[in-house]
Protein backbone atom coordinates (compact mmCIF):
# COMPACT_ATOMS: atom_id res chain seq x y z
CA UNK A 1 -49.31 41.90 -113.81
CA UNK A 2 -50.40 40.08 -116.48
CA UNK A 3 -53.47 42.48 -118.90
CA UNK A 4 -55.65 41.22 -121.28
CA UNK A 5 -56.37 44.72 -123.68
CA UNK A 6 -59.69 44.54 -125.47
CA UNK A 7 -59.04 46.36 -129.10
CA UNK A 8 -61.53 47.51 -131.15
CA UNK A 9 -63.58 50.11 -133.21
CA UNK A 10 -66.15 52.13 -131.73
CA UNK A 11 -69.42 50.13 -131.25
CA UNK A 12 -68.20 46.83 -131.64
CA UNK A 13 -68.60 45.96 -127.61
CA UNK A 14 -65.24 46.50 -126.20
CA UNK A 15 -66.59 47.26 -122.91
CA UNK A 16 -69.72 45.05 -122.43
CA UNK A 17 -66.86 42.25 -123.49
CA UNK A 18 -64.30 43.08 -120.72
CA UNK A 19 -67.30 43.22 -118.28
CA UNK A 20 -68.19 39.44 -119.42
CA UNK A 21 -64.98 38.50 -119.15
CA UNK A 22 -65.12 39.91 -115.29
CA UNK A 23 -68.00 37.99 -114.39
CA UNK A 24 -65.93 34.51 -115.58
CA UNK A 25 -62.83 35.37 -113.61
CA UNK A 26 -65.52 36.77 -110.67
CA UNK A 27 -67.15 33.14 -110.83
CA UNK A 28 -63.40 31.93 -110.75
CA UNK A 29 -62.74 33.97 -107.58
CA UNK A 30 -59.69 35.36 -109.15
CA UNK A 31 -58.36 38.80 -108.40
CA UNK A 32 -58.65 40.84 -111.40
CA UNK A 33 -59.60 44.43 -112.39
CA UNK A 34 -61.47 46.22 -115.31
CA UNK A 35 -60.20 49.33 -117.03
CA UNK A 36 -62.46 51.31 -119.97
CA UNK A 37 -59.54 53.89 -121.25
CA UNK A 38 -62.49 56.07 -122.65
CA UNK A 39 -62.60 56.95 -118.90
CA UNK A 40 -59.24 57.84 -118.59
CA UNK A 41 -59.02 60.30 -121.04
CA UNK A 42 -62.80 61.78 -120.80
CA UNK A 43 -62.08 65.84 -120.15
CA UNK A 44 -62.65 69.05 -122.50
CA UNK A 45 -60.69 70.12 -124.06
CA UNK A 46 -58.31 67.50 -125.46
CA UNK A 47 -54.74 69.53 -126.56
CA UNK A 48 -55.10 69.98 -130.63
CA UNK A 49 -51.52 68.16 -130.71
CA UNK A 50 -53.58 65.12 -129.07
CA UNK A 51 -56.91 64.92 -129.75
CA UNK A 52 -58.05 61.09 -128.74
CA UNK A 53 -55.49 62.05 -125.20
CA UNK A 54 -53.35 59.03 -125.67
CA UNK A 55 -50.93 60.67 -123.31
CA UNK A 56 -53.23 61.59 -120.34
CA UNK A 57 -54.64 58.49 -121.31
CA UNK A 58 -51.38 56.65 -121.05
CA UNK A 59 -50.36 58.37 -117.55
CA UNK A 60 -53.57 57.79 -115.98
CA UNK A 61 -53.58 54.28 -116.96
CA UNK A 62 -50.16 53.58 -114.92
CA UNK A 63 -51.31 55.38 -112.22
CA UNK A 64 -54.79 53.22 -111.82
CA UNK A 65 -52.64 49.65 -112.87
CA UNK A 66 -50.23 50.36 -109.86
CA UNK A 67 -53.07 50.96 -107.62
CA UNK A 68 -54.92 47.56 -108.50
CA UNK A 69 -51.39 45.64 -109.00
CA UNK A 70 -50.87 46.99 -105.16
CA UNK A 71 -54.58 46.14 -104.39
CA UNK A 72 -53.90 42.47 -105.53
CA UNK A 73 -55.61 42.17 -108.76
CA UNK A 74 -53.40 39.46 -110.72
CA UNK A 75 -54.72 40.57 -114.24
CA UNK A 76 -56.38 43.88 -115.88
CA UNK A 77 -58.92 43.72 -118.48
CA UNK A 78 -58.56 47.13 -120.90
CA UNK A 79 -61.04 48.06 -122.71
CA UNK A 80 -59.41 50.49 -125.87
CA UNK A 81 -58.43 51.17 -129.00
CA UNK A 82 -54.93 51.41 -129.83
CA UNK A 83 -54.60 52.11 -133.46
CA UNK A 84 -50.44 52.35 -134.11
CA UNK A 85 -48.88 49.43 -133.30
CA UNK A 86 -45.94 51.31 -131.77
CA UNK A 87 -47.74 52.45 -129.09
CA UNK A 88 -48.45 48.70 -127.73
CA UNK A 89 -44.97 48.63 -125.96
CA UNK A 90 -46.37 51.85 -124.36
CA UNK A 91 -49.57 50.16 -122.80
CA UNK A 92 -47.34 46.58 -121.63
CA UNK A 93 -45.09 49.67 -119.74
CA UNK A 94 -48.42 51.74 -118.51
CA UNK A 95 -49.66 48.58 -116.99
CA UNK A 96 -46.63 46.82 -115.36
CA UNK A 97 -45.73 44.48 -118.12
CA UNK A 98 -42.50 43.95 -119.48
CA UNK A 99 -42.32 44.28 -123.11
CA UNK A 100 -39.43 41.81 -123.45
CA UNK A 101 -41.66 38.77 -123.70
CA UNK A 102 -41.44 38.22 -120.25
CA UNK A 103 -44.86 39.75 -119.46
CA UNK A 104 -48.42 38.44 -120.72
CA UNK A 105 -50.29 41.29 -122.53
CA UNK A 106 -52.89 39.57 -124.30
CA UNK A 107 -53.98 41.46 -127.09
CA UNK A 108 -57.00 41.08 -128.67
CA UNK A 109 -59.63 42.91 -131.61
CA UNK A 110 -63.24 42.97 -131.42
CA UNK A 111 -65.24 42.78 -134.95
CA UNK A 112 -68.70 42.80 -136.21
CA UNK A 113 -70.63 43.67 -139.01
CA UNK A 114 -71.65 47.31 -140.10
CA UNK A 115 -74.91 46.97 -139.37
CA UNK A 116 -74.60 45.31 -135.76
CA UNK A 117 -71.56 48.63 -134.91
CA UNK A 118 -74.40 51.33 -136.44
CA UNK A 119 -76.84 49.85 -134.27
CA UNK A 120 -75.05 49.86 -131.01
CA UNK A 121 -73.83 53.49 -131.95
CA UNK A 122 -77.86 54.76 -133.05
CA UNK A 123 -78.59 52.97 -129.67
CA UNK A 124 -76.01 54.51 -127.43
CA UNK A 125 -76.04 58.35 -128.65
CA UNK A 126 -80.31 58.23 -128.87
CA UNK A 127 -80.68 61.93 -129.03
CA UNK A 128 -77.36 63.38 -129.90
CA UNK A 129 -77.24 63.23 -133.90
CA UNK A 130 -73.75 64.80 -133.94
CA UNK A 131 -72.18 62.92 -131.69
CA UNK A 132 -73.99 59.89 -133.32
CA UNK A 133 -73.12 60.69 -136.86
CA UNK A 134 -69.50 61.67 -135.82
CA UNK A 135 -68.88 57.82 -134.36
CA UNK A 136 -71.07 56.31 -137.42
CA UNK A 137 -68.40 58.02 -139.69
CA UNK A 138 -65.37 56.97 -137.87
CA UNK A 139 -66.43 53.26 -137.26
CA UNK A 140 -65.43 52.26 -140.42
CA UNK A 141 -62.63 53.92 -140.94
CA UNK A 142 -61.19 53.03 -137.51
CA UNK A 143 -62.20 49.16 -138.11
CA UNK A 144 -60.10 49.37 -141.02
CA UNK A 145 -57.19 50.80 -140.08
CA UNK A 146 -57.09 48.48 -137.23
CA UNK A 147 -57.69 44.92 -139.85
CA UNK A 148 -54.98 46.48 -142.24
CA UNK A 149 -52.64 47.17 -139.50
CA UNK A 150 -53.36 43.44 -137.92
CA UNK A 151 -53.70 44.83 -134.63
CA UNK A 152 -54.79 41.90 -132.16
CA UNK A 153 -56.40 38.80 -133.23
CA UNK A 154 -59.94 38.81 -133.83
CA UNK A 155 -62.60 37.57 -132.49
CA UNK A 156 -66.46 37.82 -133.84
CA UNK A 157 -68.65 40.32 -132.00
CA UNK A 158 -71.62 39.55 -133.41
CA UNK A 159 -71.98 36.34 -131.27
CA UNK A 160 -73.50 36.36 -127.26
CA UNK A 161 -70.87 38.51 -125.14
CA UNK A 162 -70.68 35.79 -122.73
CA UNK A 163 -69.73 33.18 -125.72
CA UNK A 164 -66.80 35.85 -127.01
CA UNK A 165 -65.46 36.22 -123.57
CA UNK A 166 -65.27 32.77 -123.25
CA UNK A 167 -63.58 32.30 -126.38
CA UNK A 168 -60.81 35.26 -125.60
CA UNK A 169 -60.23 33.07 -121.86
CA UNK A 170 -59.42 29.87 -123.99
CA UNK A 171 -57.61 31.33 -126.73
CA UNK A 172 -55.26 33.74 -124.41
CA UNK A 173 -55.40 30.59 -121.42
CA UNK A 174 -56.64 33.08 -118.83
C-alpha cells in the first residue's frame, strides 16, 4: 500500500490537509483512506516510559492499515508527527510498506508561521487555557526539532488547504 504521512507540529493543519487531500483523490474516484494518529493513541493514562504512545500508536496503526489495505484502499493519508527519524522505518512497516525502497511512503512536513499555529491552537482549545498554553509552548519547540532534524519536505501552510494538498499530489505524483 502505498501512504502519504502528513508531518508536522501541532497547529500547523496536519489534519484539515489530509482531509483536502481526500476530497482530490474522492473527486478522482480512487480508493484511499485517512488516518489522524492523534486518534490512535487518544486514552488516559499514557505509560510514563511513553508519554506521546508511539507504541499503542504504532500497533493500532497496523491493525487499522491492514483493515483498509484488505478493504481496497490503494493509498493511506496519515496525519502525525514523527519527530526521530528512526522511527520512519517503523511507520513504512505499521502501514504495509516496505522500507527497502520498494514501497512509496511519501513523507511530507507541514509549516506556517507562529502566529497562523497560535491561532489555530487559541481557536481549537477555546476554553481550556491549560491545555491551550501546554500546545502554545510545545509548537515551537516541536517545529524546530522537526526543521533541524529535516524530517519531510516542506510545504507552506499558510496558503488555502486545498492549494497545499494540491501541491503535496504533484510533488509526491499521487
Amino acid at each position: 500500500m502505498r501512504t502519504l504521512f502528513i508531518n508536522g507540529t501541532v497547529g500547523v493543519g496536519k489534519t484539515t490537509t489530509a482531509a483536502a487531500v481526500s476530497r482530490i483523490l474522492s473527486a478522482q474516484g480512487r480508493p484511499h483512506a485517512v488516518i489522524d494518529t492523534d486518534s490512535l493513541r487518544d486514552r488516559y493514562p499514557t505509560p510514563v516510559h511513553d508519554p506521546f504512545d508511539l507504541e499503542l500508536e504504532l500497533r493500532n496503526l497496523a491493525a487499522v492499515s491492514a483493515n483498509y489495505r484488505q478493504a481496497g484502499c490503494e493509498l493511506l493519508i496519515v496525519a502525525g508527527v514523527i519527530e526521530d527519524p528512526n522511527a520512519v522505518e517503523r511507520y513504512c512497516a505499521a502501514t504495509g510498506v516496505p522500507s527497502d525502497g520498494t514501497g512509496e511512503f511519501f513523507f511530507v512536513r507541514l509549516i506556517a508561521t507562529p502566529q497562523t499555529i497560535n491561532a489555530r491552537i487559541c481557536a481549537r482549545h477555546m476554553g481550556d487555557e491549560v491545555e491551550r498554553d501546554w500546545y502554545l509552548e510545545r509548537a515551537p519547540r516541536l517545529a524546530s526539532i522537526l526543521e533541524q532534524r529535516g524530517l519531510g519536505r516542506a510545504f507552506d501552510a499558510d496558503k488555502r488547504k486545498e492549494a497545499v494538498a494540491q501541491a503535496i499530489m504533484e510533488v509526491t505524483r499521487l
